[in-house]
C-alpha atoms as a PDB file:
ATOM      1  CA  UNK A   1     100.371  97.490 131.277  1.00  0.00           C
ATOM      2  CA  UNK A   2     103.771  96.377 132.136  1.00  0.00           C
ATOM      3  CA  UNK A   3     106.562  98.767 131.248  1.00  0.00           C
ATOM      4  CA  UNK A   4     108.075  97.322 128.188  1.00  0.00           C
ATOM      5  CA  UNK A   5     111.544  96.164 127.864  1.00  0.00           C
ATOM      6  CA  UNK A   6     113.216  98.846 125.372  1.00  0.00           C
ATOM      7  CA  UNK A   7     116.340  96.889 124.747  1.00  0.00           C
ATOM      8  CA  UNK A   8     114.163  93.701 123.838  1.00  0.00           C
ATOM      9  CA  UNK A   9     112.139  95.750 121.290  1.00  0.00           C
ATOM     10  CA  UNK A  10     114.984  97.135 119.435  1.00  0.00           C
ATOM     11  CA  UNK A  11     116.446  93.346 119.126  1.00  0.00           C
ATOM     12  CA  UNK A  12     112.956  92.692 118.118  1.00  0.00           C
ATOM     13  CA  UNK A  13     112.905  95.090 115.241  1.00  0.00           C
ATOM     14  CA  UNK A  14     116.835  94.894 114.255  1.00  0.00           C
ATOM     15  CA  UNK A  15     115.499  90.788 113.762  1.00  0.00           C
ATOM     16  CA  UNK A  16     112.228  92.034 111.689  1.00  0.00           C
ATOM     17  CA  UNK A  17     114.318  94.200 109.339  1.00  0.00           C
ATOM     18  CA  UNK A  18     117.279  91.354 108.806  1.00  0.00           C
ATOM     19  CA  UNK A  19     113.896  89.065 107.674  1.00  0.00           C
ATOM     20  CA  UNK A  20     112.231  91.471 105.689  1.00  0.00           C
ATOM     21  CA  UNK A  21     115.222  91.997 103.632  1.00  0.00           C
ATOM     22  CA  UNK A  22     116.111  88.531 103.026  1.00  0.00           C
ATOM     23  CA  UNK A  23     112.520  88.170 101.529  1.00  0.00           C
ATOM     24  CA  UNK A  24     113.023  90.982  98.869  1.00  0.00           C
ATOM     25  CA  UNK A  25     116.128  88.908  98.217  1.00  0.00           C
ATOM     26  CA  UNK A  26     114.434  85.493  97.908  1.00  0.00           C
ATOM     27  CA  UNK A  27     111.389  86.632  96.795  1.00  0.00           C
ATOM     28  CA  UNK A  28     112.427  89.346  94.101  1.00  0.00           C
ATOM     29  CA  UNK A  29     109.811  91.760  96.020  1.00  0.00           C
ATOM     30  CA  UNK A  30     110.044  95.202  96.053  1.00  0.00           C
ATOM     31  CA  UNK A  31     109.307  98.260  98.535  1.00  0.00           C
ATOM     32  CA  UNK A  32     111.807  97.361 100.869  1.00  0.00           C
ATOM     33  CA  UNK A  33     112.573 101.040 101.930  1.00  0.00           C
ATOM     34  CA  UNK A  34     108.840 101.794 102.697  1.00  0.00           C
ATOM     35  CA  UNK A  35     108.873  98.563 104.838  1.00  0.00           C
ATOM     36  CA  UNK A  36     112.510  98.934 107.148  1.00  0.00           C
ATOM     37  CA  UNK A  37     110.750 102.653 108.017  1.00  0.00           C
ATOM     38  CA  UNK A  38     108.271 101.865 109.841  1.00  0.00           C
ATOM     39  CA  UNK A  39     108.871  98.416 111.324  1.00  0.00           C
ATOM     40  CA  UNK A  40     110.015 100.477 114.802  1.00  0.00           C
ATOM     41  CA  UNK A  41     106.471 102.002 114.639  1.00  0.00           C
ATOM     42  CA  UNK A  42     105.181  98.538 114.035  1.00  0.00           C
ATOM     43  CA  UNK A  43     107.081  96.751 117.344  1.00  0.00           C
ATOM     44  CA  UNK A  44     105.968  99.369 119.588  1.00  0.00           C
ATOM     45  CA  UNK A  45     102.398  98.622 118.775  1.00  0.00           C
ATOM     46  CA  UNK A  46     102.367  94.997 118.241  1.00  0.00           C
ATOM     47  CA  UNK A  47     104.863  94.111 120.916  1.00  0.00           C
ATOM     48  CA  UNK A  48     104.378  96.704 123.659  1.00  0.00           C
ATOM     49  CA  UNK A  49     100.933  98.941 123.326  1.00  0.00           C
ATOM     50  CA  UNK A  50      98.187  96.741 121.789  1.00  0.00           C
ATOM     51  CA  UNK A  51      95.304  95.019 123.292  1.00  0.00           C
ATOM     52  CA  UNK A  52      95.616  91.543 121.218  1.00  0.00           C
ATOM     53  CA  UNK A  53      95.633  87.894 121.736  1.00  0.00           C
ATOM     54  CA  UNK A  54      96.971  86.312 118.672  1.00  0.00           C
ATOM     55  CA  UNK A  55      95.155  82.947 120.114  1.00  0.00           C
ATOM     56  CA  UNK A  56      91.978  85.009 119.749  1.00  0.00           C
ATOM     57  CA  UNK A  57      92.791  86.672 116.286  1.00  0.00           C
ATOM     58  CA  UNK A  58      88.854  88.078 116.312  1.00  0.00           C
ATOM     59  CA  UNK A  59      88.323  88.780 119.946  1.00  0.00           C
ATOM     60  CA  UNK A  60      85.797  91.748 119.839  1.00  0.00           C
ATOM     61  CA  UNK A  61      87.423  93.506 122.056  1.00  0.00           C
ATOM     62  CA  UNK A  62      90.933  93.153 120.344  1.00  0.00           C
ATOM     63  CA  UNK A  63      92.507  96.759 119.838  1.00  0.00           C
ATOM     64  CA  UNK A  64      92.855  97.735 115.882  1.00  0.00           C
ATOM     65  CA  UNK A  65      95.614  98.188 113.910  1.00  0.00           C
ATOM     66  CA  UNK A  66      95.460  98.724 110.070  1.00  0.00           C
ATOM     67  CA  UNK A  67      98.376  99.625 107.816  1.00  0.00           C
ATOM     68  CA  UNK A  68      97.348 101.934 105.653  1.00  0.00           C
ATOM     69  CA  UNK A  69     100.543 102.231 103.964  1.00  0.00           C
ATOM     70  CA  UNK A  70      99.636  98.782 101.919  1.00  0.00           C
ATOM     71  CA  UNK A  71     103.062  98.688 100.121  1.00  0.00           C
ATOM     72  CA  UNK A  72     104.554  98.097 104.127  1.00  0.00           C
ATOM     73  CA  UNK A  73     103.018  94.419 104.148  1.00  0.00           C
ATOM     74  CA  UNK A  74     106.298  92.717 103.579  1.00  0.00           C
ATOM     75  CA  UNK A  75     107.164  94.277 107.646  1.00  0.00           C
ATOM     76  CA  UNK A  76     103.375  93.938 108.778  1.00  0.00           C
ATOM     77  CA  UNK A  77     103.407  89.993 107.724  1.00  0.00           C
ATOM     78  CA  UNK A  78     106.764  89.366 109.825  1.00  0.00           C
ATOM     79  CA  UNK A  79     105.425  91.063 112.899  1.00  0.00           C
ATOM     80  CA  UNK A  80     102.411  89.093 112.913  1.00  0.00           C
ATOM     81  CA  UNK A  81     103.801  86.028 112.185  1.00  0.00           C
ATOM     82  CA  UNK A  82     107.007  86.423 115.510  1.00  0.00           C
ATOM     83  CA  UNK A  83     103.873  87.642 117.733  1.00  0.00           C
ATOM     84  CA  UNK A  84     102.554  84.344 116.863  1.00  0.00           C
ATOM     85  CA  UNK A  85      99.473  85.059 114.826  1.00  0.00           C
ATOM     86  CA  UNK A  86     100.334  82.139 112.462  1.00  0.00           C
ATOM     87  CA  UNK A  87     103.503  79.751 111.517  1.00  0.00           C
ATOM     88  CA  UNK A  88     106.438  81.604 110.776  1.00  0.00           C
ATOM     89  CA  UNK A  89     106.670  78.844 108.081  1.00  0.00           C
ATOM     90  CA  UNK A  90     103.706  79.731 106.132  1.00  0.00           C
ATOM     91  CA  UNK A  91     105.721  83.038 105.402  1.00  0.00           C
ATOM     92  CA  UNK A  92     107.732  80.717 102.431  1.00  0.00           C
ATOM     93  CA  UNK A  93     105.107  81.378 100.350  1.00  0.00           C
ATOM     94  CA  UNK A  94     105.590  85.049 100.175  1.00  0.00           C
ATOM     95  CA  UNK A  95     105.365  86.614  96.906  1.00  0.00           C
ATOM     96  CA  UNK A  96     104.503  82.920  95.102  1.00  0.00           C
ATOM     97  CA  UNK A  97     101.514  82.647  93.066  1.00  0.00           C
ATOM     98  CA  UNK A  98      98.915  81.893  94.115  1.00  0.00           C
ATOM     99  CA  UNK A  99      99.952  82.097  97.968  1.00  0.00           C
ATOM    100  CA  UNK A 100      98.128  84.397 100.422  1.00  0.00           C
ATOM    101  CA  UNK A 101     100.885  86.361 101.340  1.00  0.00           C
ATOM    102  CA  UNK A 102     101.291  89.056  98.089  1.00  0.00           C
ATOM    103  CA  UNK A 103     102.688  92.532  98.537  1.00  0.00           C
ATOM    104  CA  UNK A 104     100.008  94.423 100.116  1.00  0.00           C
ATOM    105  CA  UNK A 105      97.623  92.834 103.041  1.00  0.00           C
ATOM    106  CA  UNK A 106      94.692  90.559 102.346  1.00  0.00           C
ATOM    107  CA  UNK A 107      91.020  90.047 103.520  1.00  0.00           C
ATOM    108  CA  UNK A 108      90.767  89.944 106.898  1.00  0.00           C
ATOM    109  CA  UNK A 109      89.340  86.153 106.049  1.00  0.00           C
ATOM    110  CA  UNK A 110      92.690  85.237 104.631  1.00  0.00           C
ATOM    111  CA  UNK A 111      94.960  85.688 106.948  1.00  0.00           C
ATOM    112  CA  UNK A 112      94.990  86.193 111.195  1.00  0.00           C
ATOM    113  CA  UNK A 113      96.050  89.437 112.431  1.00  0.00           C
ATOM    114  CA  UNK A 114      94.905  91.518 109.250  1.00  0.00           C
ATOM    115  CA  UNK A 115      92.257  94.362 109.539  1.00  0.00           C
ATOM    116  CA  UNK A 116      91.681  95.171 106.322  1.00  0.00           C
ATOM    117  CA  UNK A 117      93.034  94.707 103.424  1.00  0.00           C
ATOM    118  CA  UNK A 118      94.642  97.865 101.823  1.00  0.00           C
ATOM    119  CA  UNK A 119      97.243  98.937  99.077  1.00  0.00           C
ATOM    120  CA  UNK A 120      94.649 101.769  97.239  1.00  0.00           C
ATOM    121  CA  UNK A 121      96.398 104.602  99.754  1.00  0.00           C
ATOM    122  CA  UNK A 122      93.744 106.671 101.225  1.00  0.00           C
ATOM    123  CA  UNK A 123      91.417 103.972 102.248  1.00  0.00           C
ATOM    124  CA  UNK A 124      92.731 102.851 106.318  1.00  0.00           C
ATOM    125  CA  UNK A 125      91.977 106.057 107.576  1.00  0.00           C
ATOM    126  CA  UNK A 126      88.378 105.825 106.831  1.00  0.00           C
ATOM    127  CA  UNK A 127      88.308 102.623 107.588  1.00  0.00           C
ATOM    128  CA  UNK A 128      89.785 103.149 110.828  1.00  0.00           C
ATOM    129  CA  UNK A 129      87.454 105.624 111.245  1.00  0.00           C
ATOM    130  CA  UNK A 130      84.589 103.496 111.062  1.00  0.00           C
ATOM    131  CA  UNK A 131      85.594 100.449 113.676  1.00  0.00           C
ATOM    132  CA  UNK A 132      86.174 103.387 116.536  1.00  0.00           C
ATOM    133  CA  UNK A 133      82.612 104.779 115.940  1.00  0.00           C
ATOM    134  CA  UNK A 134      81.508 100.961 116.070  1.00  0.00           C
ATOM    135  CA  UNK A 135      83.928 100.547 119.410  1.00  0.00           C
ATOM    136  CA  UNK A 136      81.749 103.078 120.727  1.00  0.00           C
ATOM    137  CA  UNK A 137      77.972 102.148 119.264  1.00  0.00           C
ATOM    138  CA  UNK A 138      78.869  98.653 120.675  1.00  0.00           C
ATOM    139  CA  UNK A 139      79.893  99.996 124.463  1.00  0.00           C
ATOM    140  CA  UNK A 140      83.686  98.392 123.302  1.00  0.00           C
ATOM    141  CA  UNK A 141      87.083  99.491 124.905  1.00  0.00           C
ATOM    142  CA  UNK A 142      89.618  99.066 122.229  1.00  0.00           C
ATOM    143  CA  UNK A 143      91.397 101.487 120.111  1.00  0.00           C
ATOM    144  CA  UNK A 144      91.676 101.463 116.740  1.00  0.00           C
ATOM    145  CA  UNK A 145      95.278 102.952 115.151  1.00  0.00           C
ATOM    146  CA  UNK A 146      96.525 103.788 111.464  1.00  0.00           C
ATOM    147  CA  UNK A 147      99.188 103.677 109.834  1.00  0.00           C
ATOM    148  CA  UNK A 148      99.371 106.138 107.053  1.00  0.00           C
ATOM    149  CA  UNK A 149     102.470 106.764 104.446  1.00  0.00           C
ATOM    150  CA  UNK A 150     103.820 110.719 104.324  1.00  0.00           C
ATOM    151  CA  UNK A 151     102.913 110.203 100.404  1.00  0.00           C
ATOM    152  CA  UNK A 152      99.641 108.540 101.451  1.00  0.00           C
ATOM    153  CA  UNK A 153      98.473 112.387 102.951  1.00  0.00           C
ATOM    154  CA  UNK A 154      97.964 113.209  99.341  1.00  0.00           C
ATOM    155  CA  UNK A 155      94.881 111.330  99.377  1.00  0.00           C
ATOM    156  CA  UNK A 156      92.207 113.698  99.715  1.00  0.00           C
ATOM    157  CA  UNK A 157      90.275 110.728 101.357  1.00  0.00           C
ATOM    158  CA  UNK A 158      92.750 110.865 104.229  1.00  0.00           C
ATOM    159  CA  UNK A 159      91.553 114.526 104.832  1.00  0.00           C
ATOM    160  CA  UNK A 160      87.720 113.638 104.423  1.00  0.00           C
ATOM    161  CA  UNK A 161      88.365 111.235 107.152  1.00  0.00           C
ATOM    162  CA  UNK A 162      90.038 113.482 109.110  1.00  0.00           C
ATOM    163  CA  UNK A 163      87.158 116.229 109.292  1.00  0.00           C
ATOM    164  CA  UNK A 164      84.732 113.501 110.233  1.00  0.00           C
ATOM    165  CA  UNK A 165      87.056 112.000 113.228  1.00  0.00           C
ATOM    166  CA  UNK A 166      87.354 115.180 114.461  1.00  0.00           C
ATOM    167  CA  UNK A 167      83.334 116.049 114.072  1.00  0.00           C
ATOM    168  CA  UNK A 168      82.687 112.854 115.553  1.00  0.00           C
ATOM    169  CA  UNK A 169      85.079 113.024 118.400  1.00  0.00           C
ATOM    170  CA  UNK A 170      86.613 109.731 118.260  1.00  0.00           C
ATOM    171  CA  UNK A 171      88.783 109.585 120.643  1.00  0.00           C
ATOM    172  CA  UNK A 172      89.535 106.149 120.576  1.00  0.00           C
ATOM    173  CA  UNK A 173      91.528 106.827 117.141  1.00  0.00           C
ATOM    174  CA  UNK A 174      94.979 107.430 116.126  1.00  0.00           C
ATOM    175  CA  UNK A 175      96.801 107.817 113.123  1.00  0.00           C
ATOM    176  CA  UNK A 176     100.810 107.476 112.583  1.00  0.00           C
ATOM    177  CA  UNK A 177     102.214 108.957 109.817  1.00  0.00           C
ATOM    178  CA  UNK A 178     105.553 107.366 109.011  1.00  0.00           C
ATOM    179  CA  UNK A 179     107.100 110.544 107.498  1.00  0.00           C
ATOM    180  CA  UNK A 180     110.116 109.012 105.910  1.00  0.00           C
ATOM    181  CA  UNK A 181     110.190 112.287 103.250  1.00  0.00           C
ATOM    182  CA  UNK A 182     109.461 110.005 100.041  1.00  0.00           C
ATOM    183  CA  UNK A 183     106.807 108.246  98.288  1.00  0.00           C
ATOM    184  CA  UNK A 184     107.265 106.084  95.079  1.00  0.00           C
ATOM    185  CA  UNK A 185     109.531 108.549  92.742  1.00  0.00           C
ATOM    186  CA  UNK A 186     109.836 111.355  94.542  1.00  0.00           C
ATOM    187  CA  UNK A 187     110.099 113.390  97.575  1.00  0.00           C
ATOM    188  CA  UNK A 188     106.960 113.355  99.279  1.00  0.00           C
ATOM    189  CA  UNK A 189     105.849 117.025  98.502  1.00  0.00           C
ATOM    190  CA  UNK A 190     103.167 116.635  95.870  1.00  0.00           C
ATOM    191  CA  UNK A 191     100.392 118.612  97.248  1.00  0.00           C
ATOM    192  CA  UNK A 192     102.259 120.998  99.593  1.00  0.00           C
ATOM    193  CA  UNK A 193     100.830 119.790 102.476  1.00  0.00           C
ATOM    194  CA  UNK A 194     103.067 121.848 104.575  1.00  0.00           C
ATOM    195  CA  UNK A 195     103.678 121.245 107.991  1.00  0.00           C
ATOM    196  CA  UNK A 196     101.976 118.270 108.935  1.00  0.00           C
ATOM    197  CA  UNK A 197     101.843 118.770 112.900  1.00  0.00           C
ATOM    198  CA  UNK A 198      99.742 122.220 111.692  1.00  0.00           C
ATOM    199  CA  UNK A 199      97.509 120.442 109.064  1.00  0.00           C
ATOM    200  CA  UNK A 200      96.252 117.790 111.511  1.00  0.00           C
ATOM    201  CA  UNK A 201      95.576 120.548 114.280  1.00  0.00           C
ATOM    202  CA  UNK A 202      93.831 122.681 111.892  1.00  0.00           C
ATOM    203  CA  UNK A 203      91.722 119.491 111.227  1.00  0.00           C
ATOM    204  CA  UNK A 204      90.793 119.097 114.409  1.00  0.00           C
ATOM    205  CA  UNK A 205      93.284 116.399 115.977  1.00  0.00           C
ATOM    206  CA  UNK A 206      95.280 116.739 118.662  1.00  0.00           C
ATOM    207  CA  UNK A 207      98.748 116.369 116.852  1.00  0.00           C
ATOM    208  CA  UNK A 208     102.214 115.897 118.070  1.00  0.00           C
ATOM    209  CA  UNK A 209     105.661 115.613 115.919  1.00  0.00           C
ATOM    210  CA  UNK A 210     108.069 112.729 117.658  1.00  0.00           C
ATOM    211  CA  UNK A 211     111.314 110.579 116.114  1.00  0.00           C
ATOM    212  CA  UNK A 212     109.720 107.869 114.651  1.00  0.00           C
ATOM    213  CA  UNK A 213     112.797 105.630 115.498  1.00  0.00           C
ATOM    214  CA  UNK A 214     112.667 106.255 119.406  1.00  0.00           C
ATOM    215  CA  UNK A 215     111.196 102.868 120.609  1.00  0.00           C
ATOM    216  CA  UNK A 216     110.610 104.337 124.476  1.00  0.00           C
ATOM    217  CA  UNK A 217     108.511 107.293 123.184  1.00  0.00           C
ATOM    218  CA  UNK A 218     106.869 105.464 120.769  1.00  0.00           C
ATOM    219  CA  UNK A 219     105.232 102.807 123.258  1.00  0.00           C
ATOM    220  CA  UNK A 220     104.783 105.988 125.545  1.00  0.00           C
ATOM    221  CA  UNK A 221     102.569 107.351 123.303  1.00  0.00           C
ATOM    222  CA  UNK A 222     101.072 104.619 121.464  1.00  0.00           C
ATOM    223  CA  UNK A 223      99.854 103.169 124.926  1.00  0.00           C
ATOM    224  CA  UNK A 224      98.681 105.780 126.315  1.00  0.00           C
ATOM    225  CA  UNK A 225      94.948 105.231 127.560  1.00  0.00           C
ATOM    226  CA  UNK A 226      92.085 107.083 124.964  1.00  0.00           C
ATOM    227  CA  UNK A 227      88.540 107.137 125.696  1.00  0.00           C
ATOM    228  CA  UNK A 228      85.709 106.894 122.976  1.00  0.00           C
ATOM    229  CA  UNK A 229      84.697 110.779 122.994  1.00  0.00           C
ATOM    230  CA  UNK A 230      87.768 113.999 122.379  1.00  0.00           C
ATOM    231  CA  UNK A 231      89.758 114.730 119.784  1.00  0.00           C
ATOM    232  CA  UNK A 232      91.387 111.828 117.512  1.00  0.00           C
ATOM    233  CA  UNK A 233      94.949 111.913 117.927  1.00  0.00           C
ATOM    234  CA  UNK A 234      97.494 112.139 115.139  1.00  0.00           C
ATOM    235  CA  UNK A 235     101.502 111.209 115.295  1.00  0.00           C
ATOM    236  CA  UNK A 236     103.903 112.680 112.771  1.00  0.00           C
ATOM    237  CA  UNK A 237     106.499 110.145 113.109  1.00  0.00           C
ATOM    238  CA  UNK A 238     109.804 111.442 111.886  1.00  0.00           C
ATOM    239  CA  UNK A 239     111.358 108.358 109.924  1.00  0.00           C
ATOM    240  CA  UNK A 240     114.438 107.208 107.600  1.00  0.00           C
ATOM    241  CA  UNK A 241     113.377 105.497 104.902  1.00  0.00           C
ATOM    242  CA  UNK A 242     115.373 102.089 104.790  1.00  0.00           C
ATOM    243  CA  UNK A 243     116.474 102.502 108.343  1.00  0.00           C
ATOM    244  CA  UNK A 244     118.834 100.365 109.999  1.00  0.00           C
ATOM    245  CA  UNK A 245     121.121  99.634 106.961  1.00  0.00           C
ATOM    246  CA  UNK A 246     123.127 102.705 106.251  1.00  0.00           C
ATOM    247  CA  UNK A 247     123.803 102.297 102.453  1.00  0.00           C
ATOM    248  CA  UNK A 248     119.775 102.047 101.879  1.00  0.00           C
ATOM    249  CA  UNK A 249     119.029 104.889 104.448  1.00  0.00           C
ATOM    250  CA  UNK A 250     117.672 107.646 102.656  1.00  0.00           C
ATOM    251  CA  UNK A 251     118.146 106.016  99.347  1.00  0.00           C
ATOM    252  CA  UNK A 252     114.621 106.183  97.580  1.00  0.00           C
ATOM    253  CA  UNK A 253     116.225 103.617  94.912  1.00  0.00           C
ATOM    254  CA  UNK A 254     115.642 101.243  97.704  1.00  0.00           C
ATOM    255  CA  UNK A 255     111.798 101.966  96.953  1.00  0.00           C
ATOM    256  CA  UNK A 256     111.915  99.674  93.972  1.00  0.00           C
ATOM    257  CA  UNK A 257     115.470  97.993  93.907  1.00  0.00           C
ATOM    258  CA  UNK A 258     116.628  94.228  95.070  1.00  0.00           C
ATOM    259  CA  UNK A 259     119.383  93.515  97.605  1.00  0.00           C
ATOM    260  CA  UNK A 260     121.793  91.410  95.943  1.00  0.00           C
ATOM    261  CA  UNK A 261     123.121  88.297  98.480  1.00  0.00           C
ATOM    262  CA  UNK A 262     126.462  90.306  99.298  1.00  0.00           C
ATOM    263  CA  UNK A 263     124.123  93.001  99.900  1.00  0.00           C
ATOM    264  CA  UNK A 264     122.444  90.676 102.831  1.00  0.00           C
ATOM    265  CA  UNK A 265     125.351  89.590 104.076  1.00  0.00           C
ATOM    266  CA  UNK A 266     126.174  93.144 104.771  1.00  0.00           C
ATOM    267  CA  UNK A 267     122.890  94.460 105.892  1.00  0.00           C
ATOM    268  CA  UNK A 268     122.834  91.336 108.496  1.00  0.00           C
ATOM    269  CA  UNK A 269     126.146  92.662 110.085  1.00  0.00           C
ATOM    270  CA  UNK A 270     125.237  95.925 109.905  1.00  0.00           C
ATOM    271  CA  UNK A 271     122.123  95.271 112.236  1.00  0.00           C
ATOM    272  CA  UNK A 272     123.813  92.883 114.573  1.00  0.00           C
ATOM    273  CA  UNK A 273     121.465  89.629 113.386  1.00  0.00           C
ATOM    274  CA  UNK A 274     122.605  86.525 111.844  1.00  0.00           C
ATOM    275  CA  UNK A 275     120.429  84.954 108.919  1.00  0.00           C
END
């Protein structure tokens, strides 16, 4: 793998978030603050660690990626469509009846690029789960990651999964949590999870804590070579939700709320893009 141009990536991603905000404008769609948190996560993967062809969208031996995190589509959808998995033109129809572009991914059928369709948080992780033990029953190479939301880890399904990755020693899977700190209406605290680095070694996975912002480490570690049999590996990615724009950093209103146009205008400047 070629060592990926840093500089590049973060252009890449200040582009993404300019794009995903002008389609909550246009579009009247929400969940902006989920998305603009983990589209750095997002570029390292797509754009620097993953085994994919977008000319072979179902290439068996494709690497995985599934975003748990549904509500994060909006960011998934303009990744897919700059790596060139389909038309950046078809991306108009965001949000419009009828259209196949809605606010959480679709069948796998629907659209190129798209795992599985998710939304109902707790389901990627199992899912996940499943295509690295098929990877292995199949004698394939490719790794299979997730993408879960902080919130998400409330799920108990996310732990069920956990206890069986670890049993089964797939080593060929990883989950990210993007820990921006908040989930729909709240701080993301519900269940006391606790320390999350601690939870995921106590469940077996070999866990580190990183900034989830810190585009070298993140297509260190995200392209790192796994093998089919150890422990899973889990991330605990340190994020700000609605990064990159500093009036919607941190600001959980952003969950739900619509930029106005003069609020465009100045999130463009802000990250260096022009519409």
């Amino acid at each position: 793998m070629m060592t990926p141009d840093i500089t590049t990536l973060k252009k890449i991603a200040a582009e993404i978030r300019g794009r995903i905000i002008s389609t909550s404008h246009n579009t009247h769609t929400p969940h902006l603050g989920s998305c603009l948190s983990c589209v750095d996560i997002l570029i390292a993967a797509y754009f620097s660690a993953m085994k994919i062809d977008p000319s072979k969208p179902k290439d068996p031996a494709r690497d995985r990626f599934i975003l748990s995190k549904g509500h994060g589509a909006a960011a998934l959808f303009q990744v897919l469509a700059l790596k060139g998995f389909y038309p950046e033109s078809l991306l108009n129809d965001y949000g419009k009846d009828g259209g196949i572009f809605a606010e959480h991914p679709p069948t796998p059928d629907h659209l190129a690029g798209i795992e599985a369709a998710t939304g109902s948080l707790g389901h990627g992780l199992p899912i996940g789960l499943g295509m690295a033990l098929a990877g292995r029953i199949q004698k394939q190479s490719y790794d299979v990651t997730v993408l879960l939301g902080d919130g998400e880890c409330n799920e108990g399904s996310v732990w069920e999964a956990a206890m069986m990755a670890a049993a089964q020693r797939a080593g060929n899977l990883l989950a990210i949590v993007d820990f921006n700190k908040w989930q729909a209406t709240d701080r993301s605290e519900g269940l006391a999870v606790g320390s999350f680095v601690d939870k995921w070694t106590a469940f077996g996975w070999d866990a580190i804590e990183i900034d989830g912002h810190d585009m070298a480490l993140l297509t260190e570690i995200l392209g790192r070579k796994r093998n089919n049999v150890g422990k899973p590996i889990a991330v605990v990615a340190h994020t700000v939700k609605g990064k990159g724009v500093s009036f919607m950093e941190d600001d959980n209103n952003w969950h739900y709320r619509i930029p106005t146009a003069d609020e465009v205008v100045a999130a463009y400047k802000e990250l260096g893009v022009t519409a």
